[in-house]
Protein backbone atom coordinates (compact mmCIF):
# COMPACT_ATOMS: atom_id res chain seq x y z
CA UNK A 1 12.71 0.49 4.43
CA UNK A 2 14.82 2.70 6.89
CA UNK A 3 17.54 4.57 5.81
CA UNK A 4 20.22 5.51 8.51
CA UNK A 5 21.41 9.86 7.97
CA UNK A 6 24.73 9.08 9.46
CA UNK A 7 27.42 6.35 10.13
CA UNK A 8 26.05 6.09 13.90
CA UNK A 9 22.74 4.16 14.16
CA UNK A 10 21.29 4.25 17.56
CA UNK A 11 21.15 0.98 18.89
CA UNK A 12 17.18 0.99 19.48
CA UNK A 13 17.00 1.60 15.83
CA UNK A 14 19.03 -1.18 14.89
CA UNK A 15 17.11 -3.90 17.04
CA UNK A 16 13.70 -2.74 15.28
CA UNK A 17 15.20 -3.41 12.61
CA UNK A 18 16.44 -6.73 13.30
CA UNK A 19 12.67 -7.61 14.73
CA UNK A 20 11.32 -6.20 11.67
CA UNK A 21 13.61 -8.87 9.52
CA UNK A 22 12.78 -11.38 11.90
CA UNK A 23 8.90 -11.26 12.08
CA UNK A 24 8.98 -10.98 7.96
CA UNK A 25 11.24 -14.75 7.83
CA UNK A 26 8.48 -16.07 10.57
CA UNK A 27 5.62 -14.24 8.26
CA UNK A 28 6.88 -15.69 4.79
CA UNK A 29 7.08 -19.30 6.24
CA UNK A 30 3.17 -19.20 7.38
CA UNK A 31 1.50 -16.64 5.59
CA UNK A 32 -1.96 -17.42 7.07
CA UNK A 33 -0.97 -17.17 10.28
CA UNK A 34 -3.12 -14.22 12.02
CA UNK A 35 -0.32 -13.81 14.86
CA UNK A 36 2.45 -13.84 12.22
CA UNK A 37 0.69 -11.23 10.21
CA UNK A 38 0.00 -8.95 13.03
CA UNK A 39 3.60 -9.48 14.48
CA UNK A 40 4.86 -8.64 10.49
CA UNK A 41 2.49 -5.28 10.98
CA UNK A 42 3.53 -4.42 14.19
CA UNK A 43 7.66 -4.93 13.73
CA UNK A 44 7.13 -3.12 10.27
CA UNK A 45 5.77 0.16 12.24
CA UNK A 46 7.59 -0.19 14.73
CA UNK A 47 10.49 0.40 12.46
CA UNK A 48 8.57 2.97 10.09
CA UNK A 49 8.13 5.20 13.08
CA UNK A 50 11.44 6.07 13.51
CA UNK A 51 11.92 7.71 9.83
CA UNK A 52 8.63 9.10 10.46
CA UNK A 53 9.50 10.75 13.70
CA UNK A 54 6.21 8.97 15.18
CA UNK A 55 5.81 7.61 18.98
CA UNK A 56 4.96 3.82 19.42
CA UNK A 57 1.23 4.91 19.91
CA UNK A 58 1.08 6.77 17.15
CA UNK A 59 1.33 3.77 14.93
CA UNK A 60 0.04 0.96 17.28
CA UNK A 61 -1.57 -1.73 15.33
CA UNK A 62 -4.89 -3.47 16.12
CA UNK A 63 -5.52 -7.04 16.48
CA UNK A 64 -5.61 -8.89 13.42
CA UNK A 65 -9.53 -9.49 12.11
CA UNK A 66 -8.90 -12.01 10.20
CA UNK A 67 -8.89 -16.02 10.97
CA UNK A 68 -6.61 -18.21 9.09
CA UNK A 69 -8.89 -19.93 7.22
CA UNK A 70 -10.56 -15.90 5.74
CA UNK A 71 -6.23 -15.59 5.36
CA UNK A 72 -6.10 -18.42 3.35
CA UNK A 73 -8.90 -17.65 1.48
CA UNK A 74 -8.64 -14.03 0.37
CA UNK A 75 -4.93 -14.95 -0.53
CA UNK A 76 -6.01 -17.74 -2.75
CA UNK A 77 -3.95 -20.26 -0.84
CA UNK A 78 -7.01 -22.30 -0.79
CA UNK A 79 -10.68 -22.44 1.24
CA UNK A 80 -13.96 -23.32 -0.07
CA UNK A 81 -14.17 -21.19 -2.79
CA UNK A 82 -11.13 -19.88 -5.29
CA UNK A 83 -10.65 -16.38 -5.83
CA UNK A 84 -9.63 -14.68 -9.06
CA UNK A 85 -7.90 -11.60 -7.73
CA UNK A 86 -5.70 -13.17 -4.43
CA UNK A 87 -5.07 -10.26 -1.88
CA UNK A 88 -2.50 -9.42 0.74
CA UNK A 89 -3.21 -7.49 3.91
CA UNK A 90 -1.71 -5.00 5.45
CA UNK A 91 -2.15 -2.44 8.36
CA UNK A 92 -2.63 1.49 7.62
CA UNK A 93 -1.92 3.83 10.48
CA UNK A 94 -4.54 6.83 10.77
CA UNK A 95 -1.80 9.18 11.00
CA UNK A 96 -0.06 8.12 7.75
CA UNK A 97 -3.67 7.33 5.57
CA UNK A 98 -4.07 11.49 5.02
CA UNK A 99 -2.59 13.63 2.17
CA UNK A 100 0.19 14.56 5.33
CA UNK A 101 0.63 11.10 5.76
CA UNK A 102 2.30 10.61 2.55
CA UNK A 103 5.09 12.78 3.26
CA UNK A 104 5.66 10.75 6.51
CA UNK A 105 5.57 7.97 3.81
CA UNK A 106 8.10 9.59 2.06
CA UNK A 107 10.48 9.34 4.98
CA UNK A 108 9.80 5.81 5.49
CA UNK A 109 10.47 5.20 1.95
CA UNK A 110 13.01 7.91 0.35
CA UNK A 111 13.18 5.76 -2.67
CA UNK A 112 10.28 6.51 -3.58
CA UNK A 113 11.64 10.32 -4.57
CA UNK A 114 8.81 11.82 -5.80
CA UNK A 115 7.10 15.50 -4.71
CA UNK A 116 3.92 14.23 -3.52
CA UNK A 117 5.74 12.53 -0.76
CA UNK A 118 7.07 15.75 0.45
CA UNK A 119 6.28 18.70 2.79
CA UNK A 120 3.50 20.52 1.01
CA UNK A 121 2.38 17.66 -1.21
CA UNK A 122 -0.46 18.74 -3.60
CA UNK A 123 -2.25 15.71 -3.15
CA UNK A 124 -6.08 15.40 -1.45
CA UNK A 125 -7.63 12.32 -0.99
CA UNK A 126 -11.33 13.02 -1.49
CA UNK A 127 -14.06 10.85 -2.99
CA UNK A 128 -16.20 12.10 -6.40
CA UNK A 129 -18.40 14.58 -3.96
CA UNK A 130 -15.11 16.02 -3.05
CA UNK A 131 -15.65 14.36 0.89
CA UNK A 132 -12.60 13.73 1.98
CA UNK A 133 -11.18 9.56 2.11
CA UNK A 134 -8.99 8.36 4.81
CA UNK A 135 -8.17 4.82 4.83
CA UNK A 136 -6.64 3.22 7.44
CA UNK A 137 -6.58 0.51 9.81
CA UNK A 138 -6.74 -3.59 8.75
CA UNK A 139 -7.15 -4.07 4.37
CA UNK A 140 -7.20 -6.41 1.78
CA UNK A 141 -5.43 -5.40 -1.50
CA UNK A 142 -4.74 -7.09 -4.83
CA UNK A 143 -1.45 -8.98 -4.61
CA UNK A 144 -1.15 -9.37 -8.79
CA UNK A 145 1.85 -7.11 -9.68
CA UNK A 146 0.40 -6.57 -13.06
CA UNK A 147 -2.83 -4.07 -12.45
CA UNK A 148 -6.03 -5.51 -12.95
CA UNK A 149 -9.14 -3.90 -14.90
CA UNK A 150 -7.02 -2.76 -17.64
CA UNK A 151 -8.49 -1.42 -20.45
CA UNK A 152 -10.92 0.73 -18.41
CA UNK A 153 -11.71 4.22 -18.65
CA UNK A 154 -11.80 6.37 -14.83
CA UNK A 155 -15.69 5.53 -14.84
CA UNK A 156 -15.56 1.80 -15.94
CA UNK A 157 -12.63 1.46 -13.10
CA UNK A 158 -15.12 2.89 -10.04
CA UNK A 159 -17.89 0.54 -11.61
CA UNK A 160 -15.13 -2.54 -11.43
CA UNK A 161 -14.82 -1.90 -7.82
CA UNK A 162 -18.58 -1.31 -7.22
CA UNK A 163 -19.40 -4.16 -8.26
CA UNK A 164 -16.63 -6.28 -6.50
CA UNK A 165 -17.91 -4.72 -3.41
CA UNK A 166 -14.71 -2.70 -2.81
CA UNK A 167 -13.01 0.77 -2.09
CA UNK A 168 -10.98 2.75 -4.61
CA UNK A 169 -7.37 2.60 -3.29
CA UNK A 170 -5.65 6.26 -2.08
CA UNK A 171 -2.19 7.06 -2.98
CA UNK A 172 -1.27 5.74 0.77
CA UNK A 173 -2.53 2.57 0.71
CA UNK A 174 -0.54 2.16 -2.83
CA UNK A 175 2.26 3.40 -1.77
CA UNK A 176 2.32 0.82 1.38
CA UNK A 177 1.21 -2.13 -0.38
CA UNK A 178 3.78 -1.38 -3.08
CA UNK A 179 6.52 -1.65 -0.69
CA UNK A 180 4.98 -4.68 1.89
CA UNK A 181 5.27 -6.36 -2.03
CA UNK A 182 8.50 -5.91 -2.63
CA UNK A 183 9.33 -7.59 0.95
CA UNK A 184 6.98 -10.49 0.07
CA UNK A 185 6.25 -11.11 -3.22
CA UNK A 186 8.03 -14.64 -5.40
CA UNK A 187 10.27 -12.40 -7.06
CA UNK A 188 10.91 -9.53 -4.78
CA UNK A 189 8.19 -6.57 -6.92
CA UNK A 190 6.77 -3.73 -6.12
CA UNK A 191 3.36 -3.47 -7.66
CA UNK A 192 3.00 -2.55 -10.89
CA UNK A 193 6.87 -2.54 -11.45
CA UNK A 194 7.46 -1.36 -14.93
CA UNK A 195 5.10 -2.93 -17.04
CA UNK A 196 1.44 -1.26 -15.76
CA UNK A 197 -0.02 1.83 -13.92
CA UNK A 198 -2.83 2.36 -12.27
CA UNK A 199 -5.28 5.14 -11.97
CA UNK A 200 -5.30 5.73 -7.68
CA UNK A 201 -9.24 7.23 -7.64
CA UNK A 202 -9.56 8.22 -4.59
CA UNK A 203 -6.31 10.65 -4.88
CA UNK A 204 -5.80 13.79 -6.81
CA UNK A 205 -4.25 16.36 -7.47
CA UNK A 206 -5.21 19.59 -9.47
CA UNK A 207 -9.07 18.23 -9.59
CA UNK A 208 -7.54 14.83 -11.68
CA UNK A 209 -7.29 11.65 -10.61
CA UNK A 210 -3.24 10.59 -10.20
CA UNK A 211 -1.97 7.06 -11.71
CA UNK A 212 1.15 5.50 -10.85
CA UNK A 213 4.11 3.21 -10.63
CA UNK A 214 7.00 1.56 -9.30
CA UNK A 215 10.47 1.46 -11.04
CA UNK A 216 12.71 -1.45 -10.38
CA UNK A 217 14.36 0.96 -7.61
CA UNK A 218 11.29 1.72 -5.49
CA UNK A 219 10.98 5.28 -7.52
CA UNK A 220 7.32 5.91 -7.32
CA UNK A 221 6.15 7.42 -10.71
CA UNK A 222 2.41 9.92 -9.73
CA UNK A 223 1.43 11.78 -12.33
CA UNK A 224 -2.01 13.37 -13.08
CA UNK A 225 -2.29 14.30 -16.64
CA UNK A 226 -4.89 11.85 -17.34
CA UNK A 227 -8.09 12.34 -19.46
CA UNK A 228 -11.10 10.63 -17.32
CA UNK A 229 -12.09 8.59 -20.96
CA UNK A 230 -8.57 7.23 -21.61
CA UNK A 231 -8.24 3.57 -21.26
CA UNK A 232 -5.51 1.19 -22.82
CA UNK A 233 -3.84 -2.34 -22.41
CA UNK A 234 -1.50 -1.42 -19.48
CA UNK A 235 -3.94 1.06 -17.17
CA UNK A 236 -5.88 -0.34 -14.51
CA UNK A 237 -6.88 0.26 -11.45
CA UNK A 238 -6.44 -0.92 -7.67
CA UNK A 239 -8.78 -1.38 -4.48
CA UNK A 240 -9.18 -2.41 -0.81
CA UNK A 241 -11.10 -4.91 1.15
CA UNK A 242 -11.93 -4.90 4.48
């Protein structure tokens, strides 16, 4: 998560990051726990901001929305209904949800080594009217590590989510809920590691929409060559909840 730039780490840095490991152990044991959830969120920042170069307010987190039973429900840990698609949540500060924010992203998570997480990054996030998308704050997002809606060209994707009563993901909700999986998923993934990509629609770059991946060393693949009409086994797409 935080990389230290020299052999001295200043001691403030190292306690947020023991809190952060902390509050993720207390997390994993009860998942449905709102004030385990929001106490993962808030340790996590609280260690992002130093990468980022960001003050405590700057990436305060709200209080968690959800109850324990909606937590146990839209992660498909039970309730009165099952769901096909579990989700995780997660916590999106405003000031990393723009195209800017992924290159404060990109300090958080130098792994990810790719130029759309750097200063200047090409990217806009911008809906199909060309308004610009900023999402941020409390969200729901598919936990599978495999991409769902496969098979699905760029319009059959944005009807998937329609209907499911969703958002189309941006390339900073992706690239945080590909890293808060690694931390918590069985066997230690980032989404889509390997195996599937997924077209990010509410990101692009050029006038196309970007797709994209995780290696098996946090490397985050973007690219943007993609015809609108292509569709095959291992493309799908992502979205968000609220």
């Amino acid at each position: 998560m935080l990389e230290a730039k020299t052999d001295v780490v200043s001691p403030v840095v190292v306690n947020a990051w023991h809190t952060s490991e902390l509050a993720l152990l207390a997390y994993k044991k009860n998942p449905t726990n709102p004030e385990r959830l929001y106490n993962f969120q808030e340790a996590r920042w609280g260690l992002n901001r130093f990468a980022m170069g960001l003050s405590k307010a700057d990436v305060a987190v709200d209080d968690c929305p959800y109850s324990e039973d909606q937590i146990r429900q839209f992660m498909g840990l039970g309730g009165f209904r099952k769901v096909s698609n579990p989700d995780f949540a997660l916590f999106l500060p405003q000031v990393a949800s723009t195209a800017e924010g992924l290159v404060l992203q990109g300090k958080a998570y130098p792994q990810m080594t790719n130029m759309v997480f750097q200063e200047g990054t090409p990217i806009k996030n911008v809906d199909q009217l060309g308004d610009e998308v900023s999402l941020y704050g409390w969200m729901r997002t598919e936990k599978s590590i495999d991409a769902l809606n496969t098979n699905t060209n760029e319009d059959q994707a944005r009807e998937a989510i329609r209907k499911a009563g969703r958002l189309p993901q941006t390339l900073n909700v992706y690239a945080e809920a590909g890293n808060i999986s690694k931390l918590i998923s069985p066997k230690f993934q980032y989404l889509d590691e390997v195996r599937t990509w997924v077209r990010i629609l509410s990101s692009l770059l050029g006038g196309q929409v970007v797709y994209a991946d995780f290696h098996l060393d946090g490397h985050c693949h973007v690219h943007w060559d993609l015809e609108p009409g292509h569709a095959n086994a291992f493309l799908g797409v992502r979205s968000v909840g609220v």
